[in-house]
Each structure stands twice: as C-alpha cells, then as structure tokens.
Protein backbone atom coordinates (compact mmCIF):
# COMPACT_ATOMS: atom_id res chain seq x y z
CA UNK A 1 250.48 68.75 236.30
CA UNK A 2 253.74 69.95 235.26
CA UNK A 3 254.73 73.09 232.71
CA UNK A 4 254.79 70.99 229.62
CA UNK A 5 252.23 68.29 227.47
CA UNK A 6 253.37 65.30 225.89
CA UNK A 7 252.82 64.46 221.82
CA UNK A 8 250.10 62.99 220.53
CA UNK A 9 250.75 60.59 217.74
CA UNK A 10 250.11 62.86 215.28
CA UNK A 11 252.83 65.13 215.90
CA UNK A 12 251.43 67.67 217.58
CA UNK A 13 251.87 68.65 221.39
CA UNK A 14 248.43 67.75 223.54
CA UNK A 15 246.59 70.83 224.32
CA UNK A 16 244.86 69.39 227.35
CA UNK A 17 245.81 66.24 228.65
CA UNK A 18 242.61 64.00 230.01
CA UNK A 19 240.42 65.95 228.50
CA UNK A 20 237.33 64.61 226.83
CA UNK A 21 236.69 65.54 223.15
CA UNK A 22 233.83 66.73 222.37
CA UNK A 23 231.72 69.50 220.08
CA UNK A 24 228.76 69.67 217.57
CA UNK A 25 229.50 69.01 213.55
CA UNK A 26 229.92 72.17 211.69
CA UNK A 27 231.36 73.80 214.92
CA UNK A 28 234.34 76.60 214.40
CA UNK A 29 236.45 74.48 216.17
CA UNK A 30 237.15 71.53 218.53
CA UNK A 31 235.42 71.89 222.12
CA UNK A 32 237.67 69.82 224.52
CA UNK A 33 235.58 69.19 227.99
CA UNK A 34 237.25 69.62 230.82
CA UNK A 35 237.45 71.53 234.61
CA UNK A 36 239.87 74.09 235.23
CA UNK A 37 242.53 71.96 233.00
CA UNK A 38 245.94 73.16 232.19
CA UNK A 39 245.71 73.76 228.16
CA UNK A 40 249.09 73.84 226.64
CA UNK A 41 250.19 75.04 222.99
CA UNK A 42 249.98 72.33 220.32
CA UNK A 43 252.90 73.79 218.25
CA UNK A 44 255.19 76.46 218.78
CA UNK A 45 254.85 79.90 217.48
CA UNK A 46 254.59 83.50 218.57
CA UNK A 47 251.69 85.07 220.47
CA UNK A 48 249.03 87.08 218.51
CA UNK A 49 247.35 87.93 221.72
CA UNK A 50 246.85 86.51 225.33
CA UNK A 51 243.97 88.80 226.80
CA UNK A 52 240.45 88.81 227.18
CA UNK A 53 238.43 89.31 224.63
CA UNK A 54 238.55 87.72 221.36
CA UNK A 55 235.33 85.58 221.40
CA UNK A 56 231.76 85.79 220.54
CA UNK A 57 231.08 84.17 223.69
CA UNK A 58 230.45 87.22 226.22
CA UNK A 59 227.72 85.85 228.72
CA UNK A 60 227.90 86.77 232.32
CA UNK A 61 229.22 83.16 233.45
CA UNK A 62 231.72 82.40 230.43
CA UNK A 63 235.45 83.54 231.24
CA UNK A 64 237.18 85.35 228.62
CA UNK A 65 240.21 84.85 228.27
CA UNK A 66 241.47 84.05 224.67
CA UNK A 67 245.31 83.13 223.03
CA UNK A 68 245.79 83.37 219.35
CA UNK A 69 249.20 81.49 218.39
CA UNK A 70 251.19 82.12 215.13
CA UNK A 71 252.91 79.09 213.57
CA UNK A 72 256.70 78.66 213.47
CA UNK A 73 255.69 75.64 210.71
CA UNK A 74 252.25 76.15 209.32
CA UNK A 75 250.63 72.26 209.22
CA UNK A 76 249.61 71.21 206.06
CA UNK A 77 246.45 70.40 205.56
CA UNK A 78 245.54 69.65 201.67
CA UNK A 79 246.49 72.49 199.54
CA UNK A 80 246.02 74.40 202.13
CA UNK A 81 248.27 75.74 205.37
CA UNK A 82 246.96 75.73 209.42
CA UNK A 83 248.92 78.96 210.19
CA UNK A 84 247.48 79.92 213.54
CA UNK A 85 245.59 78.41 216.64
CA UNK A 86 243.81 79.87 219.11
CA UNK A 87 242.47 78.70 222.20
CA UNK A 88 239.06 80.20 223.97
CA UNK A 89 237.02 80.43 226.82
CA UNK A 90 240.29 80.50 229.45
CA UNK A 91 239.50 80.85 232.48
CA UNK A 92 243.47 82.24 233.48
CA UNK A 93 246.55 82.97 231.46
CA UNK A 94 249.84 81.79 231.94
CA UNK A 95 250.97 84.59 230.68
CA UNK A 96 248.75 88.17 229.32
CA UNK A 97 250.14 89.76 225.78
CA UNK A 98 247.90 92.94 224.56
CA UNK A 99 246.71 92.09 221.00
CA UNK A 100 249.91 94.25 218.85
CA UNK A 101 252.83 93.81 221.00
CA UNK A 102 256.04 93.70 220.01
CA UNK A 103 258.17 92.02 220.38
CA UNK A 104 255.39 89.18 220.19
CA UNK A 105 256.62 86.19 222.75
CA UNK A 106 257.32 82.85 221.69
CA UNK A 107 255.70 79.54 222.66
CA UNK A 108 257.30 76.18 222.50
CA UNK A 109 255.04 73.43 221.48
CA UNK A 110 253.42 72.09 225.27
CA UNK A 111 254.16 75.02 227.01
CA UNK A 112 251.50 75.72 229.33
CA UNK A 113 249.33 78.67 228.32
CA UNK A 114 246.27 79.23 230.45
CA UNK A 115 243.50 77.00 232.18
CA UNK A 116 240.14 75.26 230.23
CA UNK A 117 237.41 77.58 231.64
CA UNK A 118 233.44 78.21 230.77
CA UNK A 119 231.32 79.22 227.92
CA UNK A 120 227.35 78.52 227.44
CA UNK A 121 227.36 77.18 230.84
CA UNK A 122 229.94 74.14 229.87
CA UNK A 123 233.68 74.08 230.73
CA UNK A 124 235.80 73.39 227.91
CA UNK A 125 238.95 74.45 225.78
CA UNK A 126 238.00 75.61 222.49
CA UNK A 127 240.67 75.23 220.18
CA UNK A 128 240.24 76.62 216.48
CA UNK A 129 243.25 75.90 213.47
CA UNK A 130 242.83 78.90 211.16
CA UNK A 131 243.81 78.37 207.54
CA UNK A 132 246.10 80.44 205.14
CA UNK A 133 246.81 83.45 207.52
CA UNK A 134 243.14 84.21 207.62
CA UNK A 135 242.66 85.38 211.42
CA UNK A 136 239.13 86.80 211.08
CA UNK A 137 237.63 83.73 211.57
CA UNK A 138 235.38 84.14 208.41
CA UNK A 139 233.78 80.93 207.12
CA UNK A 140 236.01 79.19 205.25
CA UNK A 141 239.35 80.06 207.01
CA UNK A 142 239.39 77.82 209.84
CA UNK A 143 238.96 73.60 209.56
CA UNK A 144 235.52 72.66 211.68
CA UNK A 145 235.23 70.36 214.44
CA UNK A 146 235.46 66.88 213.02
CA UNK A 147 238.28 68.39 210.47
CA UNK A 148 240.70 69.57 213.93
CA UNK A 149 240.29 65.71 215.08
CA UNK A 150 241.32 64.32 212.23
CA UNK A 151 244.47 66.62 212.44
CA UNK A 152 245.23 65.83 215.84
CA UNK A 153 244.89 62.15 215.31
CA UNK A 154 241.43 61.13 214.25
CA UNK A 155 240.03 61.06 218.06
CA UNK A 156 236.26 59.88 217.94
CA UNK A 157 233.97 62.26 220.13
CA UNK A 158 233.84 61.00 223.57
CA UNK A 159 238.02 59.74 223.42
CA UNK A 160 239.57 61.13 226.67
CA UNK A 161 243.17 62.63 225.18
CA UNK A 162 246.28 60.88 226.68
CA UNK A 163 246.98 62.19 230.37
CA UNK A 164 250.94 63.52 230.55
C-alpha cells in the first residue's frame, strides 16, 4: 500500500483502508479492526505527539504507540468544533515527535502515520475526534463511537472502509 489514503465521501481522508469498523456504544472513540494496517491521517494538521504513551491501554501485549493530530480546519460538528484526532494502539510510527516539540511537523490529510497494532488482545486503530481544543480526553470532549461514524460517513458496524 502506497504513502497516501484516498477520501471517503464525507470529505475526510480514510484512516485505514479495508479495515473493518467496529467498537462498543458509548466507546471514546471508533475501534477500526484490522492487522498490522497502514493508518493514515484523516485531515491535515500538525503533530501534538507521535510516541508511546498516551493511552490507558498499558497491558503487556498492547503496543503503544499513540499520534495526537491538531487541525488545520477544525470539522464542525453542531455548535461545536472536532479540533484534534488521535490515533492509538500503533504498533510503529511513520514518524516519532516527543509530546512539546517545536517546531511541531505537519501532516497532510492521507499521509501515512503509523501501523493498526493491539490493545485488549484485539488489533485495531483507535481513532478518537476531540471537541473544542479539549485534549484531556475528559467526558464530554471527544464525540463517542457511533458519533465518529456518522462523521466519517455514517458506516454501519461491520462496513469494511473503501480499500485505496
């Protein structure tokens, strides 16, 4: 698979092509299952962080590699903004940025930016939109599962995204 995912209808840039959406209502974010997928950026930005770290998930078989994106254009979403996406559980980086670098680096929409890896024993991407600048992940500042489909273009658990 090359450097760079395709658009989904909605707009925004698929974050891992032939993967199978999936996740539990009420979840802090969208679990998409696949095995050591590429996972690309869904919009472009600047990097928070591209480390480990970052994630509650810390048992001895998930990986831990986490990248928190910054909006260029937050994404509307009611009266409300999506100003920053992160992606967890990677099991590589394409590239590693230390949480408070500067200059932070910037990420086209479909760039690649790691590979899907494991957490609670399942392989997956999971990919949270945080509201409003909020970045502490506090309830209430990030959209839940079936809210991120909806977003990205109302897939129905069990849809395999687009392969690109």
């Amino acid at each position: 698979m090359g450097g760079r995912s395709g658009r989904l209808p909605s707009g925004l840039f698929n974050p891992m092509p032939e993967g199978v959406v999936a996740g539990y209502r009420a979840d802090t974010g969208l679990d998409v299952m696949g095995i050591k997928k590429p996972v690309y950026a869904v919009a472009s930005g600047w990097v928070d962080y591209a480390e480990a770290g970052h994630t509650l998930w810390t048992g001895p078989r998930d990986t831990p590699y986490c990248v928190r994106i910054e909006l260029e254009a937050p994404i509307p979403y009611g009266e409300r903004e999506i100003t920053h996406i992160y992606y967890a559980h990677l099991s590589e980086l394409a590239h590693v940025q230390p949480e408070g670098t500067t200059p932070r680096m910037r990420i086209e929409g479909g760039d690649r930016i790691g590979t899907s890896g494991v957490a609670n024993g399942s392989w997956h991407l999971h990919l949270g939109f945080l509201l409003d600048g909020e970045v502490e992940q506090s309830w209430g500042t990030f959209l839940l599962e079936d809210e991120i489909r909806e977003v990205m273009g109302d897939y129905r658990k069990g849809a395999r995204l687009p392969a690109q």
